[in-house]
Protein backbone atom coordinates (compact mmCIF):
# COMPACT_ATOMS: atom_id res chain seq x y z
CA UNK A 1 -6.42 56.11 -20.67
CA UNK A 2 -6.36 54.67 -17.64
CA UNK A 3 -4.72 56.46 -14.31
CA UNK A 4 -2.86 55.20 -11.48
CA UNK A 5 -0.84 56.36 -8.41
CA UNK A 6 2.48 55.28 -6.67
CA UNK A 7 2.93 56.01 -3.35
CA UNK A 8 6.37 55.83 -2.97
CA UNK A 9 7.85 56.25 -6.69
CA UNK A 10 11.16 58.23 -5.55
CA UNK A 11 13.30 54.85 -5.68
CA UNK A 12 13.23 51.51 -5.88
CA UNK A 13 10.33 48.99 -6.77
CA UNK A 14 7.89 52.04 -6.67
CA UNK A 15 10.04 54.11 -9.23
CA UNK A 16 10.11 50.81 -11.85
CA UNK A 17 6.89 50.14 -11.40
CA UNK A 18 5.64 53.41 -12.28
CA UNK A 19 8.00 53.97 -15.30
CA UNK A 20 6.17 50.54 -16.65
CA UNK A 21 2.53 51.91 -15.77
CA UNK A 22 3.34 54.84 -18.26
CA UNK A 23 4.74 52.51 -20.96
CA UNK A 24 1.72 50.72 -20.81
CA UNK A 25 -0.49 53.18 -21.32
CA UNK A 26 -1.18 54.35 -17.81
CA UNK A 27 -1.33 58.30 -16.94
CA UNK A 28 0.90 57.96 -13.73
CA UNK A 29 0.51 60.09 -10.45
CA UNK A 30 3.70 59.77 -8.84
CA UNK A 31 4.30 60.65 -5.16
CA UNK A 32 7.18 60.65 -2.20
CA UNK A 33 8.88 62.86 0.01
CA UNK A 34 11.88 63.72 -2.42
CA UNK A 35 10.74 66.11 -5.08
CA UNK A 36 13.62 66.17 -7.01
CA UNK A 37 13.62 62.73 -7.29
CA UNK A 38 10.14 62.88 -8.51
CA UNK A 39 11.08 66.01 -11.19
CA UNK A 40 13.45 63.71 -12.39
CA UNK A 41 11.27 60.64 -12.83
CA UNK A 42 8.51 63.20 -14.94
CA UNK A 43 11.30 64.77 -16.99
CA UNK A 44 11.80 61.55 -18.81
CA UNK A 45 7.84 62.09 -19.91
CA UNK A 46 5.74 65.09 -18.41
CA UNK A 47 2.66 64.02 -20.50
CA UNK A 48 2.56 60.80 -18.66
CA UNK A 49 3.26 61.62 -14.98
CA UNK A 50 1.71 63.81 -12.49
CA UNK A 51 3.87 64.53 -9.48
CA UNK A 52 2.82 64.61 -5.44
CA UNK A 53 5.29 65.72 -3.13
CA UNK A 54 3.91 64.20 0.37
CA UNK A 55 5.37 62.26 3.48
CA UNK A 56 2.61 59.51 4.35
CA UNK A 57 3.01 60.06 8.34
CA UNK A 58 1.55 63.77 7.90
CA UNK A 59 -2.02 62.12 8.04
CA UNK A 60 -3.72 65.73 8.79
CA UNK A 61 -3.13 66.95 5.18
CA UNK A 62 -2.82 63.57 3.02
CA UNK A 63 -6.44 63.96 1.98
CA UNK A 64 -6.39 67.28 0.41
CA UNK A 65 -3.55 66.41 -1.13
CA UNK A 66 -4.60 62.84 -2.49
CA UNK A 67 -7.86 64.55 -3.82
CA UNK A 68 -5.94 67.20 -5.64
CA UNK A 69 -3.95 64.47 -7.69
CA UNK A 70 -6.93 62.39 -8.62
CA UNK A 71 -8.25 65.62 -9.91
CA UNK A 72 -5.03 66.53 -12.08
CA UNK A 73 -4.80 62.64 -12.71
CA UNK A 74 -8.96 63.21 -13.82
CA UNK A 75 -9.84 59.84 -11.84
CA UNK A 76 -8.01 56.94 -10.70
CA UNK A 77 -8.15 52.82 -11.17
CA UNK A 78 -5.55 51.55 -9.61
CA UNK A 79 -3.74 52.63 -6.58
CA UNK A 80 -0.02 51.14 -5.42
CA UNK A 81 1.45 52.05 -1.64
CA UNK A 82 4.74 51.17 -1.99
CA UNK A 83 5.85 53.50 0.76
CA UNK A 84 7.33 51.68 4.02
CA UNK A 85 10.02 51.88 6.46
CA UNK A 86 12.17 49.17 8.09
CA UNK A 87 15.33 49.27 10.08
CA UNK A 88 17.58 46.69 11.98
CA UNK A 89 16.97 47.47 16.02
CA UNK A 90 18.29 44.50 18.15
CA UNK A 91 18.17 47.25 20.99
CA UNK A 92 14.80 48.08 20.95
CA UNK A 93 15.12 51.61 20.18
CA UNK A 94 11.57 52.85 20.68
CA UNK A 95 12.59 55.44 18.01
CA UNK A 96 13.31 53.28 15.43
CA UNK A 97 9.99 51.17 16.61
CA UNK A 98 7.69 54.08 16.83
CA UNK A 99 8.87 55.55 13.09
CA UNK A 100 8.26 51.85 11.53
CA UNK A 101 4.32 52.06 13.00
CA UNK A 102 3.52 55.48 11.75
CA UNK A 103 4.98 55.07 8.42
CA UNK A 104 3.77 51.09 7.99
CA UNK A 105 0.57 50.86 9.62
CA UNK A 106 -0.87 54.53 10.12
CA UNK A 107 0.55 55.97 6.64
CA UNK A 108 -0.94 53.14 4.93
CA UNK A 109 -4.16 52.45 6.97
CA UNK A 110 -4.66 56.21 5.89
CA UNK A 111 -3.88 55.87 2.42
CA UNK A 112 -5.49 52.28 1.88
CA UNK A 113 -8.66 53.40 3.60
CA UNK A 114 -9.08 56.79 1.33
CA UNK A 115 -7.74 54.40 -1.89
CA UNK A 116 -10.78 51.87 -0.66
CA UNK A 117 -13.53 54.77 -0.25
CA UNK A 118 -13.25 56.29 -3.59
CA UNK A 119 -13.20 52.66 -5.60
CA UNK A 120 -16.98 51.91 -3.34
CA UNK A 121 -17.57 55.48 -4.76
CA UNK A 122 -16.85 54.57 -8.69
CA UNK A 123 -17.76 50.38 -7.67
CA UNK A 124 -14.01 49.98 -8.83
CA UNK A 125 -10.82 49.57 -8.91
CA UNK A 126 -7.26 47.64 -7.68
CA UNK A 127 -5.47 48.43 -4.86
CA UNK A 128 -2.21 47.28 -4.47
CA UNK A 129 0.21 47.11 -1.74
CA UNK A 130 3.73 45.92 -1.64
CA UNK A 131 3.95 44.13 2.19
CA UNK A 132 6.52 41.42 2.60
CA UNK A 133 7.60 38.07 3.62
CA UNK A 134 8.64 39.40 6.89
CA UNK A 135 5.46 39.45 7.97
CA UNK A 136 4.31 35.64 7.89
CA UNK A 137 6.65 35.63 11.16
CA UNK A 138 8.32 37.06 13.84
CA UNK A 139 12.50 38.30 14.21
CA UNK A 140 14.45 39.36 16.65
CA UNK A 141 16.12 42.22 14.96
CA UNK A 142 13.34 43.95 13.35
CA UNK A 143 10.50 42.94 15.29
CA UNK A 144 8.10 46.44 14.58
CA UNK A 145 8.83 45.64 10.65
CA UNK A 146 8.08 42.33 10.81
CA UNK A 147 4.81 43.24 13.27
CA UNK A 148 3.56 46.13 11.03
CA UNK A 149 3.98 44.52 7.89
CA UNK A 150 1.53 41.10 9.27
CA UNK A 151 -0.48 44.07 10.03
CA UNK A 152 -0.58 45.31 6.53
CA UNK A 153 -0.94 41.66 5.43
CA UNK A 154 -4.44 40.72 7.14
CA UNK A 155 -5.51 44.73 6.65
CA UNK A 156 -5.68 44.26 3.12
CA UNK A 157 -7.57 40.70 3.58
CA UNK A 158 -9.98 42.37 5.48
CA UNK A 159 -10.52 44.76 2.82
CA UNK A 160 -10.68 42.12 0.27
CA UNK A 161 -13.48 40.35 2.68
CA UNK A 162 -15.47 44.06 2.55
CA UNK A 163 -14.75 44.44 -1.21
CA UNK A 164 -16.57 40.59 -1.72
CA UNK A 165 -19.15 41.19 0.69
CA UNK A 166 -20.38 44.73 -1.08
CA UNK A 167 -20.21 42.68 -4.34
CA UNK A 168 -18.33 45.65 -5.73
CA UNK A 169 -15.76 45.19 -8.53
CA UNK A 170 -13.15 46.19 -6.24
CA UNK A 171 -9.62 44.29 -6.48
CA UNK A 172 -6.95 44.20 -3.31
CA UNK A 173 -3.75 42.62 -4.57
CA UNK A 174 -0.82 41.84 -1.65
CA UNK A 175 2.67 41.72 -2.88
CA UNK A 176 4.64 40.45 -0.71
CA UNK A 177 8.48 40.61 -1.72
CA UNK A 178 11.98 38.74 -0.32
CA UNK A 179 14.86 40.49 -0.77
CA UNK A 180 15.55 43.18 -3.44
CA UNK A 181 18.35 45.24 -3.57
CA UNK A 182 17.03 48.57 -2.47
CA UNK A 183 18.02 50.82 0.54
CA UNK A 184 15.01 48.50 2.78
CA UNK A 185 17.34 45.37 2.07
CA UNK A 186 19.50 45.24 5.23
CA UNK A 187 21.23 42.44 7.21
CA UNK A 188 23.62 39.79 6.41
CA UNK A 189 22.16 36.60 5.02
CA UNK A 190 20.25 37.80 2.01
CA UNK A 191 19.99 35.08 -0.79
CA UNK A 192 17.56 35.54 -4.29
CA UNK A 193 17.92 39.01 -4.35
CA UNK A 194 15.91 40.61 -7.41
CA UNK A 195 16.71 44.07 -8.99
CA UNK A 196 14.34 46.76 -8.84
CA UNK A 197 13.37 46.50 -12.48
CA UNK A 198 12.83 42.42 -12.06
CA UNK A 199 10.45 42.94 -8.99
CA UNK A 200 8.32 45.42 -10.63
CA UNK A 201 8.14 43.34 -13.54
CA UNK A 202 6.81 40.56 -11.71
CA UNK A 203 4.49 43.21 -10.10
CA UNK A 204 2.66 44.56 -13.01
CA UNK A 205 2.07 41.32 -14.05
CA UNK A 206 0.14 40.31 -10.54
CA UNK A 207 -1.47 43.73 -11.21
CA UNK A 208 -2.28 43.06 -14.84
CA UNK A 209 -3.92 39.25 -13.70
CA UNK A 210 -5.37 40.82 -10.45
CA UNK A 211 -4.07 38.06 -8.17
CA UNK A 212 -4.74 38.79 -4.45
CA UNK A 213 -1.80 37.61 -3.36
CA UNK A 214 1.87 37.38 -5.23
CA UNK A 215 5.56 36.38 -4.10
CA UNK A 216 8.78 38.48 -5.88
CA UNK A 217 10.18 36.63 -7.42
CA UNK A 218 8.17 33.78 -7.69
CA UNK A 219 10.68 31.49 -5.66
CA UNK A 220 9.80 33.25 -2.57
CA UNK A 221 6.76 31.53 -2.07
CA UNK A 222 8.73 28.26 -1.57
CA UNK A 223 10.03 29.91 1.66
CA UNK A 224 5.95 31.46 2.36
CA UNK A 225 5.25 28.28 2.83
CA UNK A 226 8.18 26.69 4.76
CA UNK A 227 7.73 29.46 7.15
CA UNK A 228 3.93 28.85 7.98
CA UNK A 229 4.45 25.50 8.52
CA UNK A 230 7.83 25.69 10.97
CA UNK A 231 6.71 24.87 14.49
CA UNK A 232 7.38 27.69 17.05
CA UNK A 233 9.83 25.87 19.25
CA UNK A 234 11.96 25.39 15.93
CA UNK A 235 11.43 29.22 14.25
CA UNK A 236 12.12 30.70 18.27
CA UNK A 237 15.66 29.30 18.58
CA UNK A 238 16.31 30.13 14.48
């Protein structure tokens, strides 16, 4: 049997994904800062999932923590962060700004790094992170969301890069989603919005065929690449 691990399973994409990864076959270590959202999630099947309560910003204790569920878990092969934060901040609230950077870039350096580390360990394994469209540009409203998640973007290329390099049967996959209806979908505008259960469909199957890089939906990559190649001048007065 093989094992995985959510980060971020309370809701949303994570919480799909994770109820798929057990019908498949997957033992399932599920983690988030609500645990009775996660009690819920393993009542529907306590052989099949292993719960984690843990808050990805509280770097000083994530790897005891991480270790103990690998152990319960007894290994792991594949590894999803679908934790993140976002929020609308046309005022520049350094608040709002400073939250988005420790969840989206420190929370998941931390956890990608330690996810990394043990695959070199076993010379496998997929890691998988959900990132986002938002981060092939700029915007004025959430600029740290946009900013952290380009961050997470060429992060997990430059893991890819060390995973080739080493040889080592290591696979980084980069999901990067439009708009799904979950509580991270905000603003006016939205347009191809998937469900949940549709996104981490679409997931498991760029898990299952290890792509390193994968749109949700599929359409999105249609806008991927009119945003790369918008001049500047055109995208700044957008």
């Amino acid at each position: 049997m093989k094992k995985a691990i959510v980060i971020g399973a309370t809701s949303g994409i994570g919480k799909e994904l994770a109820k798929i990864l057990s019908k498949e076959g997957y033992k399932v270590g599920i983690s988030g800062r609500r645990n009775q959202l996660l009690e819920a999630i393993q009542s529907e099947d306590p052989q099949a999932f292993e719960i984690l309560q843990l808050d990805i910003v509280e770097t000083e204790t994530l790897q005891e923590k991480l270790d103990d569920l690998v152990d319960k878990l007894g290994g792991m092969d594949l590894l999803v962060i679908s934790s993140g934060t976002g929020e609308l901040n046309p005022l520049l609230d350094f608040n709002i700004e400073k939250t988005t950077i420790d969840t989206n870039i420190t929370g998941f350096t931390f956890i990608a790094d330690w996810a990394f580390r043990y695959f070199e360990k076993q010379n496998s394994g997929h890691l998988v992170a959900i990132t986002s469209i938002a981060g092939l540009r700029g915007n004025h409203i959430t600029p740290s969301y946009n900013a952290t998640k380009s961050c997470q973007i060429n992060y997990l290329e430059g893991l890819r890069q060390k995973a080739r390099k080493s040889k080592q049967d290591i696979t980084v996959t980069d999901v990067r989603p439009g708009f799904v209806a979950t509580d991270m979908a905000k603003g006016e505008g939205q347009f191809w919005v998937a469900t949940p259960e549709k996104a981490a469909r679409q997931l498991f199957v760029a898990i299952r065929r290890k792509k390193r890089t994968a749109y949700i939906t599929k359409r999105w990559s249609l806008i991927a690449l009119l945003l790369k190649i918008l001049p500047k001048r055109m995208y700044e007065k957008m």
